[in-house]
PDB file of N, CA and C in Angstrom:
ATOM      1  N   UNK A   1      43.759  48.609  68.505  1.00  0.00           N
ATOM      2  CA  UNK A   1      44.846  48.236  69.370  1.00  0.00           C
ATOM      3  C   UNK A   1      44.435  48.314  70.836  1.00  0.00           C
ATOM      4  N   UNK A   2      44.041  49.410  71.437  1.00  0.00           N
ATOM      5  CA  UNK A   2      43.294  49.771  72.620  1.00  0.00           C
ATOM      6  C   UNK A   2      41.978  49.378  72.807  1.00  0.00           C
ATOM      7  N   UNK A   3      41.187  48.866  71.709  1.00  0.00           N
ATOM      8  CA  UNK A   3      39.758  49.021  72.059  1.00  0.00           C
ATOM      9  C   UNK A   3      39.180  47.605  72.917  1.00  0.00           C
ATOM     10  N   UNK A   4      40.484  46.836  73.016  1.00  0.00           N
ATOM     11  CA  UNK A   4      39.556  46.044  74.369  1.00  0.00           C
ATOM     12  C   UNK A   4      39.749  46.553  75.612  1.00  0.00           C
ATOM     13  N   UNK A   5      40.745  47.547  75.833  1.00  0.00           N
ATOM     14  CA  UNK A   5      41.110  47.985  76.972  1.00  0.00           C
ATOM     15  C   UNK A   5      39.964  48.355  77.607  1.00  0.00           C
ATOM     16  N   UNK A   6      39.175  49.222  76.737  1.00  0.00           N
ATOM     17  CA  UNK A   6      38.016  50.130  76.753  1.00  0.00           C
ATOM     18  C   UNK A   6      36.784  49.722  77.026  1.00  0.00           C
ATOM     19  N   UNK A   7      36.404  48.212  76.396  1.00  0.00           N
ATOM     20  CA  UNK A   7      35.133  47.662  75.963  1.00  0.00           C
ATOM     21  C   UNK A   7      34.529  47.242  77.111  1.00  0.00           C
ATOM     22  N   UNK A   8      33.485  47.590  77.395  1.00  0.00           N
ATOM     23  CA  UNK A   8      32.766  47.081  78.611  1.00  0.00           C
ATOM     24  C   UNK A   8      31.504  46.594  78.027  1.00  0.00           C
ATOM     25  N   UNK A   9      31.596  46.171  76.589  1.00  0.00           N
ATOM     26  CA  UNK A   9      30.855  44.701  76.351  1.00  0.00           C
ATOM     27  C   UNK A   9      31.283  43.510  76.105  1.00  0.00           C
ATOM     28  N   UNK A  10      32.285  43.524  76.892  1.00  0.00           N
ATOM     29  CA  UNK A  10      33.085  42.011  77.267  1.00  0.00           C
ATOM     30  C   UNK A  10      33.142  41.661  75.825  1.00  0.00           C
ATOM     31  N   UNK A  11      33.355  41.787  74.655  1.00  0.00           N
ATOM     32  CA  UNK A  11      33.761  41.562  73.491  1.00  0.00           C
ATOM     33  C   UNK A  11      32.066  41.244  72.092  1.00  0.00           C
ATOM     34  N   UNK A  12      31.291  41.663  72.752  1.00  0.00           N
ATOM     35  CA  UNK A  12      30.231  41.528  72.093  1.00  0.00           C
ATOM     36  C   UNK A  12      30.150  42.116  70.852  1.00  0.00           C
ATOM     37  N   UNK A  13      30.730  43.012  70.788  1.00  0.00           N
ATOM     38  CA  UNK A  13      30.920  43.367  69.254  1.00  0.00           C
ATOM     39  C   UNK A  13      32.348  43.068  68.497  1.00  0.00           C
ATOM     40  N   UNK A  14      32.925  42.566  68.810  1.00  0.00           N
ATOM     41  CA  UNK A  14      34.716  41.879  68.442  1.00  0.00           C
ATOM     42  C   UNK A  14      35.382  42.398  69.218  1.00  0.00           C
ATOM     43  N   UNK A  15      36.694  41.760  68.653  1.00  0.00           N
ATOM     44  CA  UNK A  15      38.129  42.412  69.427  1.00  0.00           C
ATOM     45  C   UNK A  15      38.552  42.594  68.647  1.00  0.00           C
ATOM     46  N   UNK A  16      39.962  43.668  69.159  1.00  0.00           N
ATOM     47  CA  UNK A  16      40.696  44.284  68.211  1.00  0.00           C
ATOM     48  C   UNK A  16      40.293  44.981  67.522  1.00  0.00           C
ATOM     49  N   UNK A  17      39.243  45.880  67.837  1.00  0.00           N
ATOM     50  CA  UNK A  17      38.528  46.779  66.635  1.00  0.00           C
ATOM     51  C   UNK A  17      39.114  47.932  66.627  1.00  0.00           C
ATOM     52  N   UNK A  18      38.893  48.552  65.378  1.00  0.00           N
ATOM     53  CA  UNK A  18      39.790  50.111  65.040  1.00  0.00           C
ATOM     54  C   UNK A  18      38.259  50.784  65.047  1.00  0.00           C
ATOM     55  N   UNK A  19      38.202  51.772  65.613  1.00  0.00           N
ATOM     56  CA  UNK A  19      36.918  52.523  65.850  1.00  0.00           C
ATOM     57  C   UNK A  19      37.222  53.899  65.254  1.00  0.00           C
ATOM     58  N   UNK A  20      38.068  54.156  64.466  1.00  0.00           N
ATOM     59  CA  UNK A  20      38.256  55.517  63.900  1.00  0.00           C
ATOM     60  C   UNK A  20      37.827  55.790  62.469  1.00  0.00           C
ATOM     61  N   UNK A  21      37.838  56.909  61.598  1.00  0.00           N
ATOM     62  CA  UNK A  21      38.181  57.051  60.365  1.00  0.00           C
ATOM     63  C   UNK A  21      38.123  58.649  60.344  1.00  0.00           C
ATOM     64  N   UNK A  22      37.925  58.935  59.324  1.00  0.00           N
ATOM     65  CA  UNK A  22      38.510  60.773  59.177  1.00  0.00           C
ATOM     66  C   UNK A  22      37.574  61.449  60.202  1.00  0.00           C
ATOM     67  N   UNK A  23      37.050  60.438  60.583  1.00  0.00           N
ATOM     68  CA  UNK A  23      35.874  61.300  61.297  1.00  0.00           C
ATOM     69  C   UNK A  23      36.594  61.706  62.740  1.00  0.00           C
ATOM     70  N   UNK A  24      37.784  60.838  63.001  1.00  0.00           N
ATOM     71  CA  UNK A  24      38.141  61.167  64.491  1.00  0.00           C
ATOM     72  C   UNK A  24      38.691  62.425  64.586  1.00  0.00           C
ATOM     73  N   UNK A  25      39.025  62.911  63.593  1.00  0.00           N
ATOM     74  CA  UNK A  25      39.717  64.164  63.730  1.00  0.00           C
ATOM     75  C   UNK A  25      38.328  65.047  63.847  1.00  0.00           C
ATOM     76  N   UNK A  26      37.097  65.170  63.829  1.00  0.00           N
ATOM     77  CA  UNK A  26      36.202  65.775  63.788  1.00  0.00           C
ATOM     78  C   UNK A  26      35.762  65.376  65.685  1.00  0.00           C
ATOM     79  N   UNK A  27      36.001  64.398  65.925  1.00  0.00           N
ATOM     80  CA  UNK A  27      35.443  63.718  67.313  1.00  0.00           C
ATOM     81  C   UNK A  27      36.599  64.473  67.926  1.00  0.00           C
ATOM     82  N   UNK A  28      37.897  64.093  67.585  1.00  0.00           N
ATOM     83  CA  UNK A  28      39.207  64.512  68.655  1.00  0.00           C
ATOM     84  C   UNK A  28      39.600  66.307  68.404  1.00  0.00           C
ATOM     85  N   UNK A  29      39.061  66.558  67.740  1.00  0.00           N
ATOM     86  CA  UNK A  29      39.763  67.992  67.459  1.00  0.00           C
ATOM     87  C   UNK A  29      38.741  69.076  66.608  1.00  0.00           C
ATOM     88  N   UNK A  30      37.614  68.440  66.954  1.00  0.00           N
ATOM     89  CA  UNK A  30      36.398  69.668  66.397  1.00  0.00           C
ATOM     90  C   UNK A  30      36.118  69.778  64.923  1.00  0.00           C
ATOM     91  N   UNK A  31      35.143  70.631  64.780  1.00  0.00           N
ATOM     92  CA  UNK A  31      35.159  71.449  63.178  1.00  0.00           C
ATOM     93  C   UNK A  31      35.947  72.015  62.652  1.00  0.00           C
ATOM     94  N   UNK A  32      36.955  72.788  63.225  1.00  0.00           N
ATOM     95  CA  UNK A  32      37.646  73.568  62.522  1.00  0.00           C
ATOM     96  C   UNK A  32      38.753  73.221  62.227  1.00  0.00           C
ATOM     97  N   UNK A  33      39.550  72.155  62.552  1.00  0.00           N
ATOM     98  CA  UNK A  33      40.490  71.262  62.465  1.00  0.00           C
ATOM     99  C   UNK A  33      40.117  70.252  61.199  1.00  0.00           C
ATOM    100  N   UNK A  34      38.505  69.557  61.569  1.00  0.00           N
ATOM    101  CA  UNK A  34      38.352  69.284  60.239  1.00  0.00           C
ATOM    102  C   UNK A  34      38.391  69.735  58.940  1.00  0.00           C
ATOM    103  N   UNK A  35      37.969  70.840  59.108  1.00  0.00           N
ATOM    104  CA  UNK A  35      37.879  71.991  58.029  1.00  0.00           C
ATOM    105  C   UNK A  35      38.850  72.117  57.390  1.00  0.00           C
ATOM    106  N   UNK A  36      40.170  72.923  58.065  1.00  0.00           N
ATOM    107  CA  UNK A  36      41.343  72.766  57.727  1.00  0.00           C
ATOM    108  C   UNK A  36      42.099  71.551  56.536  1.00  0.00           C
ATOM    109  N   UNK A  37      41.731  70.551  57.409  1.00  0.00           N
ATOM    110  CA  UNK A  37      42.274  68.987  56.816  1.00  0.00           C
ATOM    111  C   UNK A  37      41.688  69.221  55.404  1.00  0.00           C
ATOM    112  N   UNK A  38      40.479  69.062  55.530  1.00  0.00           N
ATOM    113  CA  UNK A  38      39.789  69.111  54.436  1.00  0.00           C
ATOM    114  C   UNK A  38      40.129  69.605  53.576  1.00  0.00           C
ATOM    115  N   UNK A  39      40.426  70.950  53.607  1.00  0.00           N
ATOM    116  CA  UNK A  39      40.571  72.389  53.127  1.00  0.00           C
ATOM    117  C   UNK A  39      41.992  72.119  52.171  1.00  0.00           C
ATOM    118  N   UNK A  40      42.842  71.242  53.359  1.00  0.00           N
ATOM    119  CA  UNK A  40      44.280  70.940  52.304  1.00  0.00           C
ATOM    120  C   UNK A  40      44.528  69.571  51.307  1.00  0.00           C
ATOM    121  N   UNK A  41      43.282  68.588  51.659  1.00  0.00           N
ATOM    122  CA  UNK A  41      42.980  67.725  50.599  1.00  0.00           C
ATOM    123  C   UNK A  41      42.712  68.713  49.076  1.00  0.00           C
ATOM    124  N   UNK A  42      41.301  69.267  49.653  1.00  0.00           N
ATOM    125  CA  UNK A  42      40.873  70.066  48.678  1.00  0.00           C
ATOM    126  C   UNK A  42      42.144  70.932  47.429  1.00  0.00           C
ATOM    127  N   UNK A  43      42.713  71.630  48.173  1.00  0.00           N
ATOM    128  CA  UNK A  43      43.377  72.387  47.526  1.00  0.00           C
ATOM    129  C   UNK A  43      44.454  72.163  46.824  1.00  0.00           C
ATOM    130  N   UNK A  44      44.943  70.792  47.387  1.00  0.00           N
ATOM    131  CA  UNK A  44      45.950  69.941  46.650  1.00  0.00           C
ATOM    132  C   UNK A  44      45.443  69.607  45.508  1.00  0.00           C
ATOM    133  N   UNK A  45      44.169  68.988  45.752  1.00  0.00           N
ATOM    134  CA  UNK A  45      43.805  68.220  44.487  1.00  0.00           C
ATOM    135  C   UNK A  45      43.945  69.496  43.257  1.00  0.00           C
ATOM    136  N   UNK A  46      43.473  70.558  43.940  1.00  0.00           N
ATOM    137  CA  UNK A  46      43.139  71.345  42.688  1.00  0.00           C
ATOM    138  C   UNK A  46      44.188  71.671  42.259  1.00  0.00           C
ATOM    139  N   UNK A  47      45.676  71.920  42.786  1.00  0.00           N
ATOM    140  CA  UNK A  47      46.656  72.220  42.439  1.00  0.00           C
ATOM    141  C   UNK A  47      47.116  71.141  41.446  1.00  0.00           C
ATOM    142  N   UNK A  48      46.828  69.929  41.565  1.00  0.00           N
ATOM    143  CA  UNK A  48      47.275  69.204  40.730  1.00  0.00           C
ATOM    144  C   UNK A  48      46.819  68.944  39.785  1.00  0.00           C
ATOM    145  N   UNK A  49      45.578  69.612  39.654  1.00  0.00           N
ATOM    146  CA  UNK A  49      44.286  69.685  38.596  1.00  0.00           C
ATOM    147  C   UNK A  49      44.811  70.812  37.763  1.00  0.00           C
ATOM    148  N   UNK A  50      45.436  71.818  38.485  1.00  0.00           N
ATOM    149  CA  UNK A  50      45.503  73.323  36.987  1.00  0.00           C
ATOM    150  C   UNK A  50      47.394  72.720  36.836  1.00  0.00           C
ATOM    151  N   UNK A  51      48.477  71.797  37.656  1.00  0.00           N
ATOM    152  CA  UNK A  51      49.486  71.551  37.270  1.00  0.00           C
ATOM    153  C   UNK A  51      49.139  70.186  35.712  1.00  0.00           C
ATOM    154  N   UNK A  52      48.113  69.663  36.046  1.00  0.00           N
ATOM    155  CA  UNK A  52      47.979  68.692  35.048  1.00  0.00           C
ATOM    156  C   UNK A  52      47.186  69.668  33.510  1.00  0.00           C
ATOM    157  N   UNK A  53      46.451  70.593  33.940  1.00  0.00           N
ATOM    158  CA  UNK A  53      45.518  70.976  32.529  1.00  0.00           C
ATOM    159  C   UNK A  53      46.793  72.405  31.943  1.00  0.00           C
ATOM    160  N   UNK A  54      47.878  72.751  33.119  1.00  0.00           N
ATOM    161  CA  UNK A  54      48.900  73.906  31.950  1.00  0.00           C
ATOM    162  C   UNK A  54      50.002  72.995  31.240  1.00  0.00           C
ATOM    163  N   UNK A  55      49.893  71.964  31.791  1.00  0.00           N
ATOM    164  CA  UNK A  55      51.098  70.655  31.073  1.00  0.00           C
ATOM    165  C   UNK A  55      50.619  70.109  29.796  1.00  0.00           C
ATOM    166  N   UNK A  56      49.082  70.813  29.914  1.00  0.00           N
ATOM    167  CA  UNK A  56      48.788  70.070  28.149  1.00  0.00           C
ATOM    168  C   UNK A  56      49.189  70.847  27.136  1.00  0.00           C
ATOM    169  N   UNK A  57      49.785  71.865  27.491  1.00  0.00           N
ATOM    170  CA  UNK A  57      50.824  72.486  26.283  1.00  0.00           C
ATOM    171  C   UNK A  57      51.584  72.169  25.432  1.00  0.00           C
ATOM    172  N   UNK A  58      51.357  72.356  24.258  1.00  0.00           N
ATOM    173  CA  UNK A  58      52.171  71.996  23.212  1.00  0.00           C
ATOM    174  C   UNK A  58      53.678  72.395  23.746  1.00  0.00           C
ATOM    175  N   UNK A  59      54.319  71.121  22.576  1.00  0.00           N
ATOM    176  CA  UNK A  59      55.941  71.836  22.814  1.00  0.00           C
ATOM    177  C   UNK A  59      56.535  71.909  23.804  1.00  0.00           C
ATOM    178  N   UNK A  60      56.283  71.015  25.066  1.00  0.00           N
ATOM    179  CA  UNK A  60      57.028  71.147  26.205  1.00  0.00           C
ATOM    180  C   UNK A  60      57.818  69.637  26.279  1.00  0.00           C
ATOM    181  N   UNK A  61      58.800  69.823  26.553  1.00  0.00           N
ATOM    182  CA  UNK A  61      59.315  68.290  26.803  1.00  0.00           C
ATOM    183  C   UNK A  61      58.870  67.335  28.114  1.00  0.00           C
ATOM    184  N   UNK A  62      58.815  68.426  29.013  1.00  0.00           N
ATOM    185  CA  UNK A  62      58.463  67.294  30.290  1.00  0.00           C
ATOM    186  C   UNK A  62      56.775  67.446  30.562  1.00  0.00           C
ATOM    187  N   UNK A  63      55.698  67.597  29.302  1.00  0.00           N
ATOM    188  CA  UNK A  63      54.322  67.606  29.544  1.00  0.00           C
ATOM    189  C   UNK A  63      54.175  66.071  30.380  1.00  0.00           C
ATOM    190  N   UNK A  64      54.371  64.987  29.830  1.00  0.00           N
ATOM    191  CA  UNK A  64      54.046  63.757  29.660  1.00  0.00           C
ATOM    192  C   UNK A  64      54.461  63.565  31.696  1.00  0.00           C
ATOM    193  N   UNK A  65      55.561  64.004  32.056  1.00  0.00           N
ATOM    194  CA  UNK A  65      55.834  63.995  33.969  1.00  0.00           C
ATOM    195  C   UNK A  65      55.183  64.836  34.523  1.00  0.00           C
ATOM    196  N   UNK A  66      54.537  66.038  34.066  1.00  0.00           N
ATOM    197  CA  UNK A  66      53.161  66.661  34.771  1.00  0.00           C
ATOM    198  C   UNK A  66      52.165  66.133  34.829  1.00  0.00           C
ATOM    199  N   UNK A  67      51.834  65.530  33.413  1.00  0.00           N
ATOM    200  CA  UNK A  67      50.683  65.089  33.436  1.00  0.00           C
ATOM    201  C   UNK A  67      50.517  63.804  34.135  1.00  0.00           C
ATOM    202  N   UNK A  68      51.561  63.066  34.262  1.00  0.00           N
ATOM    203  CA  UNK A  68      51.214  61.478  34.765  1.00  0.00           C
ATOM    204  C   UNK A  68      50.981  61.725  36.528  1.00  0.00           C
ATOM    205  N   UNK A  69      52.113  62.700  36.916  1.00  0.00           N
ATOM    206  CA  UNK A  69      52.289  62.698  38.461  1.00  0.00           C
ATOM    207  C   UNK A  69      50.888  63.606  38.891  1.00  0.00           C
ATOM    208  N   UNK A  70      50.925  64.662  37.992  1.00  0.00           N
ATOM    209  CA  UNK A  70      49.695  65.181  38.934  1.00  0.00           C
ATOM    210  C   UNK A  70      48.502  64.272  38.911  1.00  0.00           C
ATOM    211  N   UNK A  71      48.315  63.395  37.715  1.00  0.00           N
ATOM    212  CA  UNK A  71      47.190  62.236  37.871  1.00  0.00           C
ATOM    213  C   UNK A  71      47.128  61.195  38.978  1.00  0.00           C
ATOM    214  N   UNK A  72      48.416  60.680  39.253  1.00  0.00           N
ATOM    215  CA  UNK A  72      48.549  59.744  40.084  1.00  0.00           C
ATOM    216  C   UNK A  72      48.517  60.395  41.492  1.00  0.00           C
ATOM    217  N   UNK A  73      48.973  61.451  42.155  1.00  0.00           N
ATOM    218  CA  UNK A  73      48.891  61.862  42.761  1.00  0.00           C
ATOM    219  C   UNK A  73      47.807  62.504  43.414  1.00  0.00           C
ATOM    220  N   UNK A  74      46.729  62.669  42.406  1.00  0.00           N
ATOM    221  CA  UNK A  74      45.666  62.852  42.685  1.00  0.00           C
ATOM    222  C   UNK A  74      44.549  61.716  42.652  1.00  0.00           C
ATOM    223  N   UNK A  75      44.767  60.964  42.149  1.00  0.00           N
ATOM    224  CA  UNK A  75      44.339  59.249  42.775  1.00  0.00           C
ATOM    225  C   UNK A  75      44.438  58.980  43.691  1.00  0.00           C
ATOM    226  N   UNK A  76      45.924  59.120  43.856  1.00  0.00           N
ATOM    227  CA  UNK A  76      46.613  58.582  45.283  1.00  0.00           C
ATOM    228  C   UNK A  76      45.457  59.294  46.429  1.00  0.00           C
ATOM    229  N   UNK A  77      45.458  60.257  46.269  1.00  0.00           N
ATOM    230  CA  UNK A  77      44.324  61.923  47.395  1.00  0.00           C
ATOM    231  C   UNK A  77      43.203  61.143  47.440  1.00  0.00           C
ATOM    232  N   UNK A  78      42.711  60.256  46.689  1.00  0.00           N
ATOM    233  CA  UNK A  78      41.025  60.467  46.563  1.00  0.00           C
ATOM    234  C   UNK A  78      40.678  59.100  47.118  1.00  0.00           C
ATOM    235  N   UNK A  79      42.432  58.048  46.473  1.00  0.00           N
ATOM    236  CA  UNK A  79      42.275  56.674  47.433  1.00  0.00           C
ATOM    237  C   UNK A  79      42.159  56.952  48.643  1.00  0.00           C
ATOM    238  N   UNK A  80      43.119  57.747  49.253  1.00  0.00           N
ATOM    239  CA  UNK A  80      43.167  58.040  50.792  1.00  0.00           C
ATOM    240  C   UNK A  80      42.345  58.721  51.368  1.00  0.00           C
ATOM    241  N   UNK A  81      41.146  59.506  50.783  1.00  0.00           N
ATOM    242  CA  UNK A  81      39.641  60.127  51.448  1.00  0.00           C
ATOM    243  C   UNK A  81      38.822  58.893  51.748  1.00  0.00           C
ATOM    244  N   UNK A  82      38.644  58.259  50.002  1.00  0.00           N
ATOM    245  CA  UNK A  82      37.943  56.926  50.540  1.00  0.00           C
ATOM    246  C   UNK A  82      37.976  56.189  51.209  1.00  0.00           C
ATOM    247  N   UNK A  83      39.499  55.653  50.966  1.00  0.00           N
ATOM    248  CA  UNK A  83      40.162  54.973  52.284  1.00  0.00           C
ATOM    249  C   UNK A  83      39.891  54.671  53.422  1.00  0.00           C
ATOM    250  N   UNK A  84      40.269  56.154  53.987  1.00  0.00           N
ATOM    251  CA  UNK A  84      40.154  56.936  55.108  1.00  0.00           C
ATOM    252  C   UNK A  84      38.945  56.814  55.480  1.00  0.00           C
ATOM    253  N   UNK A  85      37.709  56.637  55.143  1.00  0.00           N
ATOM    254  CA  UNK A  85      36.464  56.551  55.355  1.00  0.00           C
ATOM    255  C   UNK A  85      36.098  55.395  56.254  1.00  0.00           C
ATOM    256  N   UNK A  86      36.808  54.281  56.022  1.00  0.00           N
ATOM    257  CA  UNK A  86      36.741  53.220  56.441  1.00  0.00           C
ATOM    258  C   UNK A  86      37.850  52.475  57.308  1.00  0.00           C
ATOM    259  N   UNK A  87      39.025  53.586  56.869  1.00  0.00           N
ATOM    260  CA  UNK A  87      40.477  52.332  57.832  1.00  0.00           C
ATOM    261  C   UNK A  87      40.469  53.688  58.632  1.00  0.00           C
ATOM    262  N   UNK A  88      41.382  53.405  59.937  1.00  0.00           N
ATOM    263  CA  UNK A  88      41.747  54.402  60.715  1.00  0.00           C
ATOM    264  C   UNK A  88      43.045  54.945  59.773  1.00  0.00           C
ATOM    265  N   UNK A  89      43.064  56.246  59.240  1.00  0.00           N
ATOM    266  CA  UNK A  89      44.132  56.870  58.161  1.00  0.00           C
ATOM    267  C   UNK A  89      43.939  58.252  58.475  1.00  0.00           C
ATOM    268  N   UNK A  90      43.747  59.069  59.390  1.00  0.00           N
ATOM    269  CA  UNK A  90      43.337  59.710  59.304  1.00  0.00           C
ATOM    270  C   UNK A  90      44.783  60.968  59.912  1.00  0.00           C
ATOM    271  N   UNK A  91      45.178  60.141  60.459  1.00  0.00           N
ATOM    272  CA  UNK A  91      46.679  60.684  61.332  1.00  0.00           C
ATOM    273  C   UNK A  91      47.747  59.828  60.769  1.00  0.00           C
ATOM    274  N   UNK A  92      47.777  59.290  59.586  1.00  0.00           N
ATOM    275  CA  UNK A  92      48.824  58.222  59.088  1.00  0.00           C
ATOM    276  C   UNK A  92      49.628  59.335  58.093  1.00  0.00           C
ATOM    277  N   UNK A  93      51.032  58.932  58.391  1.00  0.00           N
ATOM    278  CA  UNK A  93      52.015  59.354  57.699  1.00  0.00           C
ATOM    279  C   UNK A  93      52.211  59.625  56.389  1.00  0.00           C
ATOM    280  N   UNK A  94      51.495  58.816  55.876  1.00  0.00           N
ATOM    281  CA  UNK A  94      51.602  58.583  54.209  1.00  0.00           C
ATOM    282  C   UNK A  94      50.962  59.948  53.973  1.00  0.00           C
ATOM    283  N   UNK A  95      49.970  60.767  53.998  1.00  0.00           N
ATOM    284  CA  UNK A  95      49.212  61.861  53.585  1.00  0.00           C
ATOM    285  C   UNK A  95      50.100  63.186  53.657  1.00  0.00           C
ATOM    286  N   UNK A  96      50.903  63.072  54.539  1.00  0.00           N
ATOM    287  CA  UNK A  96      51.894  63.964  54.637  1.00  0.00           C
ATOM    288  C   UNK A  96      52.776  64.166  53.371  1.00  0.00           C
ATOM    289  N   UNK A  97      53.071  62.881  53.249  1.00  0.00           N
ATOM    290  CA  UNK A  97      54.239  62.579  52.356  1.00  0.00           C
ATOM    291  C   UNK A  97      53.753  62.923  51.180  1.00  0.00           C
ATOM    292  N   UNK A  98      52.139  62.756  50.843  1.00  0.00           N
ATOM    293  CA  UNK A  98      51.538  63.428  49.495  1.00  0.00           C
ATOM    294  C   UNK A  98      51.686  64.097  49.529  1.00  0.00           C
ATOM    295  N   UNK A  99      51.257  65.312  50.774  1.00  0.00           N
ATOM    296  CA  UNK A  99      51.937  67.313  50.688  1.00  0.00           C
ATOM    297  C   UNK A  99      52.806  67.551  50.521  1.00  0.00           C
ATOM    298  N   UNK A 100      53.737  66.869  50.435  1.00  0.00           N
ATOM    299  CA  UNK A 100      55.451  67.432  50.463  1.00  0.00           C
ATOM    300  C   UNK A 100      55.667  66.890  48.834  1.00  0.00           C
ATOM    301  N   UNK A 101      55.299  65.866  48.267  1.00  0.00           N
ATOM    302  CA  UNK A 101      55.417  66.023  46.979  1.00  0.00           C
ATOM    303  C   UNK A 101      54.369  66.402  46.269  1.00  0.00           C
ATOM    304  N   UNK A 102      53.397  67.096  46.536  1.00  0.00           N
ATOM    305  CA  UNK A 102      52.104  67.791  45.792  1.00  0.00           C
ATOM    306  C   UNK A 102      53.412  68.866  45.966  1.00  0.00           C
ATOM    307  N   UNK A 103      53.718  69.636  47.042  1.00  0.00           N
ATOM    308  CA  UNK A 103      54.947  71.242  47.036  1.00  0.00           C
ATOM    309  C   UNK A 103      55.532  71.057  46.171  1.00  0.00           C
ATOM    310  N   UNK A 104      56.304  70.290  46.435  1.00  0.00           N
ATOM    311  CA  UNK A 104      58.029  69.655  45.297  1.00  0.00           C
ATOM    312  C   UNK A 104      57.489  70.387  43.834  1.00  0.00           C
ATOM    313  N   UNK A 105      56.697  68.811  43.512  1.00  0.00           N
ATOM    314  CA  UNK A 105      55.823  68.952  41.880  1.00  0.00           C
ATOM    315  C   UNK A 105      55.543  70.265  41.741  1.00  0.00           C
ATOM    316  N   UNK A 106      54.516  71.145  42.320  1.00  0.00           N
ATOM    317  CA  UNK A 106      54.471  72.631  41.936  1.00  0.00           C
ATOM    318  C   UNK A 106      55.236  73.464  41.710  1.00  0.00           C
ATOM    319  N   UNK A 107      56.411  73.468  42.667  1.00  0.00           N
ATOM    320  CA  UNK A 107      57.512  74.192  42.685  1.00  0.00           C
ATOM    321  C   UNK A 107      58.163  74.127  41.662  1.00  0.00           C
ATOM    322  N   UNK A 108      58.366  72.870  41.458  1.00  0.00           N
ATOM    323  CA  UNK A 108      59.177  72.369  40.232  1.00  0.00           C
ATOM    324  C   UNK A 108      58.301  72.765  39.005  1.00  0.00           C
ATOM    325  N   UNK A 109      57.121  72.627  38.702  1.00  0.00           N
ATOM    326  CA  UNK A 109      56.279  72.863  37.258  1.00  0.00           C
ATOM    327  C   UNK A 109      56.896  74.273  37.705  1.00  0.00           C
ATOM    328  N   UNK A 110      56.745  74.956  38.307  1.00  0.00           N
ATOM    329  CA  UNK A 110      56.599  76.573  38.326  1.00  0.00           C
ATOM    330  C   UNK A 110      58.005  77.210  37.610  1.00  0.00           C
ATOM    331  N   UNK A 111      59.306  76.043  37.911  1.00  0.00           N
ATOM    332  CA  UNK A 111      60.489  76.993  37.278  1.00  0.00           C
ATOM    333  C   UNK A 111      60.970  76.143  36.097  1.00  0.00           C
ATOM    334  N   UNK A 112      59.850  75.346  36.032  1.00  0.00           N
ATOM    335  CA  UNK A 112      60.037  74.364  34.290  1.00  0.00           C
ATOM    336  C   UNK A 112      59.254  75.786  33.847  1.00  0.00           C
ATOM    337  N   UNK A 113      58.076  76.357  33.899  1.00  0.00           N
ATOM    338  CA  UNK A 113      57.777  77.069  33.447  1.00  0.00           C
ATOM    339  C   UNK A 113      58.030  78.601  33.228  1.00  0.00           C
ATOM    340  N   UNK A 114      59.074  79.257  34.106  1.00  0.00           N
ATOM    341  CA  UNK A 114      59.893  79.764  34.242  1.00  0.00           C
ATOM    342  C   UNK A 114      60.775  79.662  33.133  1.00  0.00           C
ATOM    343  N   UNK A 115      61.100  78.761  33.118  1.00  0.00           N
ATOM    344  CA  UNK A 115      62.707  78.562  31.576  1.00  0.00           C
ATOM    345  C   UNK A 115      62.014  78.661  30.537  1.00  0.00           C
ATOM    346  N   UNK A 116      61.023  78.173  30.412  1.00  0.00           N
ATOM    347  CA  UNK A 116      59.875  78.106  29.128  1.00  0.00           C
ATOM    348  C   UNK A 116      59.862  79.723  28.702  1.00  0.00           C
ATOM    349  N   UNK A 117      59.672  80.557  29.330  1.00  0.00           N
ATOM    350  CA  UNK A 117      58.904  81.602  28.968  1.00  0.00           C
ATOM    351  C   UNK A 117      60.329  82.694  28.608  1.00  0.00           C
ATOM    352  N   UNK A 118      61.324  81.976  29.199  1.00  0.00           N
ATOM    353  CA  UNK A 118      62.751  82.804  29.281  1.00  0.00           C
ATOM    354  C   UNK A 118      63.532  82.328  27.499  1.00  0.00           C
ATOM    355  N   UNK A 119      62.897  81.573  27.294  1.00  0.00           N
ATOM    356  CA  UNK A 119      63.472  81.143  25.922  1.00  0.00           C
ATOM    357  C   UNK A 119      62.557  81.872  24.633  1.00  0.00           C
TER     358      UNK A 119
END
């Protein structure tokens, strides 16, 4: 959006170029910021990794909505690293919106599993 503002090669390498990817958060805000980011990709995924492998339990009625969401949801994570590699995504809204339903989903497996154990 900005990067002809910027370009002082009079357009020699295009216009309109997006010059970012996950990496800007490493350029704009250091290592440890990256880290962080990282750190909550990471940990999501895995959350949705032990919410998808305790849903393979026999005898549960809602196995089949653990197992699909934590899959897709963790697709969704791994589209948006790759993604991210290449589009400017790195500060985009959508990733958020995966953390807040990666929470939800856990929360929720946690007092499906809760009633389970109360019966």
């Amino acid at each position: 959006m900005f990067y002809n503002n910027y370009d002082t090669s009079g357009g020699e390498y295009g216009y309109y170029r997006s010059v970012h990817s996950h990496f800007q958060m490493l350029a704009d805000m250091g290592f440890v910021v990256a880290f962080v980011c990282l750190s909550l990709l990471l940990l999501s995924t895995l959350n949705l990794y032990r919410i998808g492998s305790k849903a393979k339990m026999p005898n549960i009625k809602e196995n089949d909505f653990y197992i699909n969401i934590s899959t897709a949801l963790m697709a969704s994570v791994v589209a948006f690293l790759i993604g991210g590699a290449f589009y400017e995504a790195a500060y985009n809204d959508l990733i958020w919106l995966f953390f807040a339903v990666i929470i939800a989903t856990e929360r929720q497996f946690k007092k499906d599993q809760e009633k389970i154990g109360e019966q």
